[in-house]
C-alpha atoms as a PDB file:
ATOM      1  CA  UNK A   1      29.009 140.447  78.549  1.00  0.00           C
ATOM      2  CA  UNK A   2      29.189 139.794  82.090  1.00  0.00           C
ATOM      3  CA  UNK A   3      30.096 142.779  84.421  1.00  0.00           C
ATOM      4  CA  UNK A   4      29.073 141.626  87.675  1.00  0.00           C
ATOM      5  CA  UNK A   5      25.895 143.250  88.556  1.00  0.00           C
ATOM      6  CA  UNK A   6      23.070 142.062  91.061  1.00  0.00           C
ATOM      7  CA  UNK A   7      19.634 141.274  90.056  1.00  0.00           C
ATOM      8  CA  UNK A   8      17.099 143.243  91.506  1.00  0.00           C
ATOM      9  CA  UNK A   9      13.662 142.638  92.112  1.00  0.00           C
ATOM     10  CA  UNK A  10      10.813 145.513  92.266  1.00  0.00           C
ATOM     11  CA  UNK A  11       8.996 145.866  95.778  1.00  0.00           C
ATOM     12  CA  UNK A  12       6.259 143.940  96.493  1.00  0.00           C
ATOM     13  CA  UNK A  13       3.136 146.720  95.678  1.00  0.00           C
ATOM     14  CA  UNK A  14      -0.601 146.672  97.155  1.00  0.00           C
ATOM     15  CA  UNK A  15      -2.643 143.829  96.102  1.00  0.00           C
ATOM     16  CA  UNK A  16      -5.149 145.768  94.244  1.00  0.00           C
ATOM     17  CA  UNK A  17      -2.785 146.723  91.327  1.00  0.00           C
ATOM     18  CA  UNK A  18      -2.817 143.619  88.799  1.00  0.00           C
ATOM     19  CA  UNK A  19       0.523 144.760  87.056  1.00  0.00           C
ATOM     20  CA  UNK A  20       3.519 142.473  86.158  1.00  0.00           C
ATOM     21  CA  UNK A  21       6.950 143.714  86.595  1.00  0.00           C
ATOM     22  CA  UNK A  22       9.953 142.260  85.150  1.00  0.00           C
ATOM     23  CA  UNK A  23      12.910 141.267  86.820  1.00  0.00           C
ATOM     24  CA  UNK A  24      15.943 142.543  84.740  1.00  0.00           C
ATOM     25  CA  UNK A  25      19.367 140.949  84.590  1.00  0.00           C
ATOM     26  CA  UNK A  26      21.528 144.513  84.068  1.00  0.00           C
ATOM     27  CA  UNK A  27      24.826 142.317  82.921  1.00  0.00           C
ATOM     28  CA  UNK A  28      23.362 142.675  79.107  1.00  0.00           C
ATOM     29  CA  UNK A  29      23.246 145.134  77.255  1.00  0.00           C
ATOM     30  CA  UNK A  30      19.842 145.558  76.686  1.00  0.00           C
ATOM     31  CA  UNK A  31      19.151 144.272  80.153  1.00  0.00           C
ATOM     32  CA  UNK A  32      17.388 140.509  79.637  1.00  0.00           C
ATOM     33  CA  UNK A  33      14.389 139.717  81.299  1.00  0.00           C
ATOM     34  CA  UNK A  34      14.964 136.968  83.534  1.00  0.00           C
ATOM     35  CA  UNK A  35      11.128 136.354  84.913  1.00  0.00           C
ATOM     36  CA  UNK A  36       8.131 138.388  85.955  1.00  0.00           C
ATOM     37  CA  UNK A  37       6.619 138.639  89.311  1.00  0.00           C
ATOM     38  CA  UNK A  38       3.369 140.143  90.379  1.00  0.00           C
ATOM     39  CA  UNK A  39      -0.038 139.022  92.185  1.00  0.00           C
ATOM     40  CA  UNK A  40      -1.689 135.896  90.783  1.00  0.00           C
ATOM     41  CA  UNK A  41      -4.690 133.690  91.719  1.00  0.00           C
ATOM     42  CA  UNK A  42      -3.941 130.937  93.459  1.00  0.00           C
ATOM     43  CA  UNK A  43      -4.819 127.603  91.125  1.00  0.00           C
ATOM     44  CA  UNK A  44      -6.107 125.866  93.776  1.00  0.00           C
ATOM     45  CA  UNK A  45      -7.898 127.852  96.321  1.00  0.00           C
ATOM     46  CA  UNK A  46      -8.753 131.066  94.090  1.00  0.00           C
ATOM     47  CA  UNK A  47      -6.796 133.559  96.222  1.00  0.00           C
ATOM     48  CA  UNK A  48      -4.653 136.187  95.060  1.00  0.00           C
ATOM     49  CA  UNK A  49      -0.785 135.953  96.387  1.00  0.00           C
ATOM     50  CA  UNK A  50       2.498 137.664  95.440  1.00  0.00           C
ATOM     51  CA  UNK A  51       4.305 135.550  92.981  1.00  0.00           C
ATOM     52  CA  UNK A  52       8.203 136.447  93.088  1.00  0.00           C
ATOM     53  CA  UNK A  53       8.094 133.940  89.482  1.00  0.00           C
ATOM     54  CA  UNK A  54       4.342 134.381  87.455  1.00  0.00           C
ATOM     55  CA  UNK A  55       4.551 131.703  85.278  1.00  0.00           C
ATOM     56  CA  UNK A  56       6.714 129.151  87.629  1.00  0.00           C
ATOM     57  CA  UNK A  57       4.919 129.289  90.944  1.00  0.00           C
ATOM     58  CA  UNK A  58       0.708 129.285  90.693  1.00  0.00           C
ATOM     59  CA  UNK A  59       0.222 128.241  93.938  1.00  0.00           C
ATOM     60  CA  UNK A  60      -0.416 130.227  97.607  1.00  0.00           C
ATOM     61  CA  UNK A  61       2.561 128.506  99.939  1.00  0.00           C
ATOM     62  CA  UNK A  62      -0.391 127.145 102.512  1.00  0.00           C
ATOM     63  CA  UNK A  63      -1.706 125.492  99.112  1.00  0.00           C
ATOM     64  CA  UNK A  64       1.308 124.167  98.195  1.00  0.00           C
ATOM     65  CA  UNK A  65       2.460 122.998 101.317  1.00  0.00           C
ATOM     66  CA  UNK A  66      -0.624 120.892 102.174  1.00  0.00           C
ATOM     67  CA  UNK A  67      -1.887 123.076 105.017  1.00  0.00           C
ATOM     68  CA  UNK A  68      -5.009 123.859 103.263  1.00  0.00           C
ATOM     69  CA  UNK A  69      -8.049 122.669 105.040  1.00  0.00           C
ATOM     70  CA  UNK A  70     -10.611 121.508 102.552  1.00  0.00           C
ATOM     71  CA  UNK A  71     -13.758 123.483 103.388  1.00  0.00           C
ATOM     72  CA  UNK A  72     -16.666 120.578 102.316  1.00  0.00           C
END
């Protein structure tokens, strides 16, 4: 089961490349997939931003933290 090993995230890669990687927890054998990250839009502004969890975190940081200036 458990032997101890780190979990190690892929490198952040250029913006253009839409691609998902998984984040792999090597204590399994088969290594589990323990989340994905990637570039995402944001789902407030429409940006793209690197995502260290796709499906947990959907929005940019100025986004989330409220520094946004709405542009009426």
């Amino acid at each position: 089961m458990s032997e101890g090993r780190d979990i190690i995230e892929p490198p952040q890669w250029h913006q253009r490349d839409d691609r998902r990687e998984p984040v792999l927890d090597r204590n399994y054998n088969p290594p589990r997939v323990v989340r994905y990250v990637g570039w995402r839009p944001c789902i407030r502004c429409g940006r793209k931003f690197f995502s260290r969890d796709v499906a947990g975190v959907r929005m940019c940081l100025p986004c989330k933290d409220g520094r946004k200036v709405e542009e009426w």
